[in-house]
N, C-alpha and C. Protein backbone atom coordinates (compact mmCIF):
# COMPACT_ATOMS: atom_id res chain seq x y z
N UNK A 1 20.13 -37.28 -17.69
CA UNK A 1 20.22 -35.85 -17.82
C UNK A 1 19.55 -35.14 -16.66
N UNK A 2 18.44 -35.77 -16.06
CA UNK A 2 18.00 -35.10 -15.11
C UNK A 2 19.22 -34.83 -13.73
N UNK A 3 19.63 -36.12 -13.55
CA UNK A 3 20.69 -36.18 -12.62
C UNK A 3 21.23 -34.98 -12.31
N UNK A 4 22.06 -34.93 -14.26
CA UNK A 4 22.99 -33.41 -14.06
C UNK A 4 22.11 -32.30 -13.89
N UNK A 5 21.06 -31.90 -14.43
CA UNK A 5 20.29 -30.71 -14.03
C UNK A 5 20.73 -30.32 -12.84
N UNK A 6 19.78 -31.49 -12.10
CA UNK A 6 19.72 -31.43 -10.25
C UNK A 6 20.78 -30.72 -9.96
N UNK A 7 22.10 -31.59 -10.26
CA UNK A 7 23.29 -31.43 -9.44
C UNK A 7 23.41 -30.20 -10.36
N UNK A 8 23.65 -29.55 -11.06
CA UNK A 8 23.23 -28.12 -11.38
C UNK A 8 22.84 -27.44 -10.84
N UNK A 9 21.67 -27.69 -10.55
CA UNK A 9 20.56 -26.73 -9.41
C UNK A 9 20.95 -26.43 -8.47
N UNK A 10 21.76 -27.92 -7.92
CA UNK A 10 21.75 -27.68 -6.29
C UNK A 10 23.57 -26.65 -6.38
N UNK A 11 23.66 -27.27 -7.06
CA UNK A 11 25.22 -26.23 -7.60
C UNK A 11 25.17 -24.48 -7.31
N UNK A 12 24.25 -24.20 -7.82
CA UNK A 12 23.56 -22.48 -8.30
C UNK A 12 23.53 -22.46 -7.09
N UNK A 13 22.41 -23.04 -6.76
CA UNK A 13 21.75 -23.11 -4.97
C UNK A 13 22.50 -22.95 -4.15
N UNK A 14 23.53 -23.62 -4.01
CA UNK A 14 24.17 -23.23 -2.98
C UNK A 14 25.39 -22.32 -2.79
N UNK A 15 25.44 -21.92 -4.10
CA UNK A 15 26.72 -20.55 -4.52
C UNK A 15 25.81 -18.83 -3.88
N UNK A 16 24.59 -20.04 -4.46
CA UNK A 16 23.57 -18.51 -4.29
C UNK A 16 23.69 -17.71 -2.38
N UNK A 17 22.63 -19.63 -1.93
CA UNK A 17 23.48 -19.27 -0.76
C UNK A 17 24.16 -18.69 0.16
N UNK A 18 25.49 -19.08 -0.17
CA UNK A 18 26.89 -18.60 0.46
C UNK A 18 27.20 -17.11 0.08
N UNK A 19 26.74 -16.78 -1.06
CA UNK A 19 26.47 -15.45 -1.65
C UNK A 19 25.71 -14.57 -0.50
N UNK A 20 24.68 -14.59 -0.18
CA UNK A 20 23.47 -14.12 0.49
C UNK A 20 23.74 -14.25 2.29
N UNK A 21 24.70 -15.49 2.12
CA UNK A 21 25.18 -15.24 4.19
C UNK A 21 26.22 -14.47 4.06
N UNK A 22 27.28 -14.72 3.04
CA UNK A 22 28.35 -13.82 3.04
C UNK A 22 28.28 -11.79 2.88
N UNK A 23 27.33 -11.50 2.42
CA UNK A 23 26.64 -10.86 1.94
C UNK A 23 25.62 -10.40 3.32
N UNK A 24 25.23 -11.13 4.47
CA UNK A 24 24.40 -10.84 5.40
C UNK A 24 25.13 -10.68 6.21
N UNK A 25 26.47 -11.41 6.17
CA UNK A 25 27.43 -10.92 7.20
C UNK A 25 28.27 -9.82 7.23
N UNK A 26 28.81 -9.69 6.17
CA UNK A 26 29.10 -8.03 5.60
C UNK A 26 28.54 -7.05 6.03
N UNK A 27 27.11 -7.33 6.00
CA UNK A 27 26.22 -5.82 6.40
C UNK A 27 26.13 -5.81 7.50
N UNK A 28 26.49 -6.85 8.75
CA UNK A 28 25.73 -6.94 9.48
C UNK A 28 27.29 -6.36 10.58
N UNK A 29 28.06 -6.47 10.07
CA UNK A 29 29.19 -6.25 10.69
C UNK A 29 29.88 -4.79 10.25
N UNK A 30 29.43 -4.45 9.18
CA UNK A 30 29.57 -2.81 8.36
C UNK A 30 28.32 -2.08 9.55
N UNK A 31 27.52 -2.31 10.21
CA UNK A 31 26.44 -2.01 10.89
C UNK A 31 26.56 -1.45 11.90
N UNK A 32 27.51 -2.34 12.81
CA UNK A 32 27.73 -2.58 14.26
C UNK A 32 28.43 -1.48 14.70
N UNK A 33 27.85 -1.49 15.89
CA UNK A 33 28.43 0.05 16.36
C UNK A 33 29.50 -0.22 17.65
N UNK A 34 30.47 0.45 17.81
CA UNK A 34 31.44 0.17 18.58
C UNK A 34 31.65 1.92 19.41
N UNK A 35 31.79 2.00 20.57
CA UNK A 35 31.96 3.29 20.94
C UNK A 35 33.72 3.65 20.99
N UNK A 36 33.78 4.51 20.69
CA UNK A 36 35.38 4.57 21.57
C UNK A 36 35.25 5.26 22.59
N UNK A 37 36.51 5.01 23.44
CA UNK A 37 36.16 4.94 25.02
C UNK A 37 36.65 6.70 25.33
N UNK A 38 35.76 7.07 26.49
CA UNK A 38 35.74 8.91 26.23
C UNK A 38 37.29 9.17 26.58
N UNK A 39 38.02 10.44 25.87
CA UNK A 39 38.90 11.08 26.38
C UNK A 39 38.94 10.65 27.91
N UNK A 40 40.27 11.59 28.09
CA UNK A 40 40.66 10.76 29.73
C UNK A 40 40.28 12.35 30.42
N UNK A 41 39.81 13.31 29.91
CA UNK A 41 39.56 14.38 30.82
C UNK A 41 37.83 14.33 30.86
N UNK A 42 37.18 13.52 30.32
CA UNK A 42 35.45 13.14 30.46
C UNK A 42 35.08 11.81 31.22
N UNK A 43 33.94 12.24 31.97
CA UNK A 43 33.85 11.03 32.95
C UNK A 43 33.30 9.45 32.28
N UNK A 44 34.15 8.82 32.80
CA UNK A 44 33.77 7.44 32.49
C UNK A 44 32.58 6.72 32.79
N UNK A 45 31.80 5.37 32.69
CA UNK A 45 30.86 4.88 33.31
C UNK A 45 30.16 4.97 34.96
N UNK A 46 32.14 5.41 35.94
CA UNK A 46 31.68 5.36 36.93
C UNK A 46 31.94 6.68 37.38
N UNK A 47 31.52 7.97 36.35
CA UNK A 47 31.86 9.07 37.14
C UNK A 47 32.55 10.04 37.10
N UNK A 48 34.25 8.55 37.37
CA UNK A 48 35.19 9.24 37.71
C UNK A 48 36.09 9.79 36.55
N UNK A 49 36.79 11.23 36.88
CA UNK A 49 37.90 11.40 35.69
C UNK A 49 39.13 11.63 36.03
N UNK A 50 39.85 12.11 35.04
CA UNK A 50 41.24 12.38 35.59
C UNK A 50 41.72 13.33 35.03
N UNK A 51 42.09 14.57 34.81
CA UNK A 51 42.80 15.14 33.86
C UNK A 51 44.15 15.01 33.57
N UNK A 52 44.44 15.27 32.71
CA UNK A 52 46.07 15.61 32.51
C UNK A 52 46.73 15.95 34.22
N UNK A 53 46.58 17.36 34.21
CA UNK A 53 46.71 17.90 35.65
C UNK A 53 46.73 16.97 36.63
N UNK A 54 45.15 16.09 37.06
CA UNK A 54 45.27 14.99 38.18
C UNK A 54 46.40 14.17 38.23
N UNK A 55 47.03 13.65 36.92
CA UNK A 55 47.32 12.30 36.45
C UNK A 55 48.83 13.01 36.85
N UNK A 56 49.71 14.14 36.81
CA UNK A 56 50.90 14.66 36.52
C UNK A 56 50.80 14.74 38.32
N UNK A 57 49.72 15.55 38.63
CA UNK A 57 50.17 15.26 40.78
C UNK A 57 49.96 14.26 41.30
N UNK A 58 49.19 12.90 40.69
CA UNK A 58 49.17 11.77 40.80
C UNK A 58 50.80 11.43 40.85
N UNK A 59 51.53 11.31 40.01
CA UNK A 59 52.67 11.21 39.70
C UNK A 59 53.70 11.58 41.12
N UNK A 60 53.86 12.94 40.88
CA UNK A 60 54.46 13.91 41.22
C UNK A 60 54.06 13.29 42.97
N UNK A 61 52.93 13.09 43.33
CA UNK A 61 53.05 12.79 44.81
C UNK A 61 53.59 11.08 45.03
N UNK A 62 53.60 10.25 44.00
CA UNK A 62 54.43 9.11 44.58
C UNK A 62 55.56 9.23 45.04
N UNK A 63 56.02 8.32 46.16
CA UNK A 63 57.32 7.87 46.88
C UNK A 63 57.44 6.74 46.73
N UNK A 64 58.69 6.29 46.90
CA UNK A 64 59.31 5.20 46.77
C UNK A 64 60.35 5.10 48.56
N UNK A 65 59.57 3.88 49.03
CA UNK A 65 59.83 4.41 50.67
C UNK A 65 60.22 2.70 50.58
N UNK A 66 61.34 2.37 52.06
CA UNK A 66 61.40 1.11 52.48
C UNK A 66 59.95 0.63 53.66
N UNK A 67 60.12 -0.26 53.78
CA UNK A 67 58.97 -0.81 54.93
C UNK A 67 58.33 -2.46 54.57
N UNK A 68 58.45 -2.56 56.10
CA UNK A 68 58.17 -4.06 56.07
C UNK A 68 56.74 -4.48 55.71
N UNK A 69 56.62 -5.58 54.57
CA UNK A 69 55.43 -6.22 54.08
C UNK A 69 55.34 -7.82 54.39
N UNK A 70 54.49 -8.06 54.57
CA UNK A 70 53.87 -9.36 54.88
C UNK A 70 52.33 -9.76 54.28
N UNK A 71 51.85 -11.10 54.74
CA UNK A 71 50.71 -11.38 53.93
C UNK A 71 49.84 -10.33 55.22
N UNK A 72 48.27 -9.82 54.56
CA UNK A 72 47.52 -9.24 55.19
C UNK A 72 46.87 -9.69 56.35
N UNK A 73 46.54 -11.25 56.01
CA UNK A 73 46.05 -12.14 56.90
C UNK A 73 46.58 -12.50 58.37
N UNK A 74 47.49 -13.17 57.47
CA UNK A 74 48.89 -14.21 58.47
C UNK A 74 49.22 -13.42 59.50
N UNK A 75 50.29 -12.58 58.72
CA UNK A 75 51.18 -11.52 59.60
C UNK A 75 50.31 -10.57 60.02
N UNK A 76 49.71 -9.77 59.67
CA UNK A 76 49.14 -8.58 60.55
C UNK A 76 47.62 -8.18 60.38
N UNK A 77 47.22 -9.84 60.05
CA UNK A 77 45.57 -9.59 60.92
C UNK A 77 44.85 -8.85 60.24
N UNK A 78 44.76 -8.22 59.23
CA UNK A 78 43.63 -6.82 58.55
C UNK A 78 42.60 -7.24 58.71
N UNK A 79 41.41 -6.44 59.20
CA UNK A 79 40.45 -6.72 58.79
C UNK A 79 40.16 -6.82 57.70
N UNK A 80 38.86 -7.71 57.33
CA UNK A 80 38.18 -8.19 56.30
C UNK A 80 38.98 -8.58 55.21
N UNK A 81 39.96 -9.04 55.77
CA UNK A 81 40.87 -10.03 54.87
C UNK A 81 40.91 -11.22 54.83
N UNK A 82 40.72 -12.30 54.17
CA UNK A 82 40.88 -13.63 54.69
C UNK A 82 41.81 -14.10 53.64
N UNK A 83 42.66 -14.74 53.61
CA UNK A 83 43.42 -15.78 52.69
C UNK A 83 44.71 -15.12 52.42
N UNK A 84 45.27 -15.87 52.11
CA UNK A 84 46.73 -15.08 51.63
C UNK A 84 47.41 -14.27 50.11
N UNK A 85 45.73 -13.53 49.55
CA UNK A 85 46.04 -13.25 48.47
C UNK A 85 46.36 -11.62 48.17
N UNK A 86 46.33 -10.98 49.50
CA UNK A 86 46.42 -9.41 49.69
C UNK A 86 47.75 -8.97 50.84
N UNK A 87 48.52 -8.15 50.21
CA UNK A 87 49.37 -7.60 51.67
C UNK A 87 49.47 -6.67 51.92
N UNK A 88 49.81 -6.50 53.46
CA UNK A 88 50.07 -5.42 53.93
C UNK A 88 51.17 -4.96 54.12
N UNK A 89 51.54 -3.49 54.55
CA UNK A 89 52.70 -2.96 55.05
C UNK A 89 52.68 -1.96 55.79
N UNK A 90 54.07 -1.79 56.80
CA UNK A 90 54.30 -0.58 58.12
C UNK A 90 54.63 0.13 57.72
N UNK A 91 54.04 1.22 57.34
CA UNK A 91 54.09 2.28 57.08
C UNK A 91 53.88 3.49 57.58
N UNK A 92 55.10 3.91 58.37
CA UNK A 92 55.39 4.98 59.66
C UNK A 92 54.42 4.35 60.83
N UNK A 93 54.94 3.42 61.01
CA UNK A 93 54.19 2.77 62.29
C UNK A 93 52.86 2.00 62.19
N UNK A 94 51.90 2.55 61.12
CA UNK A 94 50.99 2.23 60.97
C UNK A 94 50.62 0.71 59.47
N UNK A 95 49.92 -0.06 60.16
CA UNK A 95 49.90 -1.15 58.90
C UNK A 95 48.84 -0.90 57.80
N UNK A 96 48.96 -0.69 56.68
CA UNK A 96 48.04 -0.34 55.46
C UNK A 96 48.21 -1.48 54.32
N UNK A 97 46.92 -1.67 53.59
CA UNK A 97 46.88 -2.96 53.06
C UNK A 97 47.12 -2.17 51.71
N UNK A 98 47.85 -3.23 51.00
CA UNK A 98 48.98 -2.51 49.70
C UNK A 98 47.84 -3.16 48.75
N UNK A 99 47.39 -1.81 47.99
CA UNK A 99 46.55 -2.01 46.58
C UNK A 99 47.24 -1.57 45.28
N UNK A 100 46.70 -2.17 44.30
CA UNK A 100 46.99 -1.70 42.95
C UNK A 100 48.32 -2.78 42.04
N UNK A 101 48.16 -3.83 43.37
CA UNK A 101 49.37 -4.34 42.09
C UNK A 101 48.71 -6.19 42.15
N UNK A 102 49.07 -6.82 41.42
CA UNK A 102 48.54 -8.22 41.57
C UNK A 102 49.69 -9.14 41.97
N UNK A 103 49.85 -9.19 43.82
CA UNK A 103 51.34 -9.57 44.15
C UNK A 103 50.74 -11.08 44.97
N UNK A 104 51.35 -12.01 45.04
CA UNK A 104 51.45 -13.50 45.29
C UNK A 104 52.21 -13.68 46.53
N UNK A 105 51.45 -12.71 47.81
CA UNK A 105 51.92 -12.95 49.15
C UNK A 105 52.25 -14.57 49.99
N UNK A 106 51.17 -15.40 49.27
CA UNK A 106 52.12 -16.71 49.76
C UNK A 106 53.00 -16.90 49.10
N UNK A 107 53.02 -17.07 47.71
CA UNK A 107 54.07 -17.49 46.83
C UNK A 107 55.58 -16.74 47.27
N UNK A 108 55.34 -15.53 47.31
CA UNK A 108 56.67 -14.75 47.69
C UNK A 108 57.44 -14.92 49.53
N UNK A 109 57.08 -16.32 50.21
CA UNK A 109 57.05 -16.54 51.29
C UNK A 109 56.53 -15.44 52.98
N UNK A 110 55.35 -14.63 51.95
CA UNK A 110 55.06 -13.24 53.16
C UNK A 110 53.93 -13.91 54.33
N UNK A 111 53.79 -15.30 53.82
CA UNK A 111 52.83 -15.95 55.49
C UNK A 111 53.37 -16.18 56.46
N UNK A 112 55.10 -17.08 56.55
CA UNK A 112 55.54 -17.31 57.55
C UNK A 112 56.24 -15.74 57.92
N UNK A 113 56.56 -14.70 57.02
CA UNK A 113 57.33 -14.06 57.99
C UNK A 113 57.49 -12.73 57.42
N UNK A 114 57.64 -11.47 57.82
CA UNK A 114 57.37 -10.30 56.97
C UNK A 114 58.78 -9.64 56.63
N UNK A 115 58.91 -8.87 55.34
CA UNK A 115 60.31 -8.97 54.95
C UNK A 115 60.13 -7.29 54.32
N UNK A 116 61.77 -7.10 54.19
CA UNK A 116 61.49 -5.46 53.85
C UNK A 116 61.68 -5.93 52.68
N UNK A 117 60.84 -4.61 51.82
CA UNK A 117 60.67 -4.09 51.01
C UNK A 117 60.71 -2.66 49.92
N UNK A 118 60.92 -2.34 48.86
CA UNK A 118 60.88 -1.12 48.22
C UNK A 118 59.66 -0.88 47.57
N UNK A 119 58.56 -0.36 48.02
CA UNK A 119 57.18 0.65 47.37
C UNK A 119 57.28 1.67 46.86
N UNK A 120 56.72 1.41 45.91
CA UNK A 120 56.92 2.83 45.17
C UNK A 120 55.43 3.29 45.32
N UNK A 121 54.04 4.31 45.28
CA UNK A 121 53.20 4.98 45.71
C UNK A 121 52.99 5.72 46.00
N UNK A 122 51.04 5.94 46.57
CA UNK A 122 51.15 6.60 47.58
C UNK A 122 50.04 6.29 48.15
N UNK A 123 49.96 6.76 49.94
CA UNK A 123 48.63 6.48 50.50
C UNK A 123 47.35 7.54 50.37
N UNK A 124 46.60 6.75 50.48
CA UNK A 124 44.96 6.92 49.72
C UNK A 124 43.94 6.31 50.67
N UNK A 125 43.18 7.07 51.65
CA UNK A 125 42.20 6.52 51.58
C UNK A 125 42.20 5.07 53.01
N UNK A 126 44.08 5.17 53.16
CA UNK A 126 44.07 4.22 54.64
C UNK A 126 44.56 3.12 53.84
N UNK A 127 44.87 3.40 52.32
CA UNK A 127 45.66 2.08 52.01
C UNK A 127 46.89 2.74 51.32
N UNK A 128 48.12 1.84 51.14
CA UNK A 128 48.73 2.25 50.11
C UNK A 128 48.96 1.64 48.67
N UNK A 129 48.50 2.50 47.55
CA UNK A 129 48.05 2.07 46.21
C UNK A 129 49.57 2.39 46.03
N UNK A 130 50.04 1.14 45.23
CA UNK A 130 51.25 0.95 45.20
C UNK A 130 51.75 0.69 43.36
N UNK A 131 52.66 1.40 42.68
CA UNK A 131 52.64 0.68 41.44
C UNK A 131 53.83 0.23 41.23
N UNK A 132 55.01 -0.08 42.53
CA UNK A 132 55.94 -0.98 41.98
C UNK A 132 56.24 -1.88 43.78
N UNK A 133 56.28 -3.03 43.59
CA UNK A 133 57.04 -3.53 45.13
C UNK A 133 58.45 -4.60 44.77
N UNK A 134 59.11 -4.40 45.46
CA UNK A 134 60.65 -5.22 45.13
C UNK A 134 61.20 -5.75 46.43
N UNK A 135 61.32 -6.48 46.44
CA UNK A 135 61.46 -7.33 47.93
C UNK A 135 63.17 -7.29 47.67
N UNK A 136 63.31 -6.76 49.40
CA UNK A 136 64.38 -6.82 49.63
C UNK A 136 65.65 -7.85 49.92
């Protein structure tokens, strides 16, 4: 009889337990604080904002222009570029290193040789922030 007690005990015991973590985890997660992230017209961590307004002449000033792209490196040398994971493009004569998109300049064969292209954007700053490229 003692046996069954025990295994009784330890029975309770450990319902009790699972009771009391389940129960610690509940609260502990009913607790937790989560921010939501500010409106898009209040500045973010770094500052910066955007309004409605910015975001519509943001828009409103992209083009969608032809011009030849290649890797940054290979083909046209940029500074402080090394490797073939960034490209550039001629853009009215001038070469600007194409930001804003995550494009695979070796993969897309732009080391051996530079090829036209369709950008959609605009320039910023001495680069062009680009949000569509389509190889010609």
């Amino acid at each position: 009889m003692l046996i069954g007690l025990e295994y009784t005990l330890k029975g309770t015991t450990m319902k009790r337990l699972a009771m009391m973590v389940l129960a610690l985890g509940l609260g502990l997660t009913a607790c937790s604080k989560e921010e939501a992230p500010p409106p898009a017209d209040e500045p973010d961590a770094s500052g910066a904002t955007m309004s409605d307004d910015d975001a519509a002449a943001l828009l409103a000033s992209m083009k969608t222009i032809s011009a030849e792209v290649g890797c940054a490196d290979c083909i046209y040398g940029v500074d402080g570029v090394k490797g073939c994971d960034k490209i550039a493009a001629k853009v009215s004569g001038q070469t600007l290193l194409v930001t804003g998109l995550d494009f695979d300049a070796h993969g897309a064969g732009l080391c051996g040789t530079a090829k036209q292209a369709s950008l959609t954007g605009v320039v910023k700053d001495g680069e062009f922030v680009a949000s569509n490229l389509t190889l010609e």
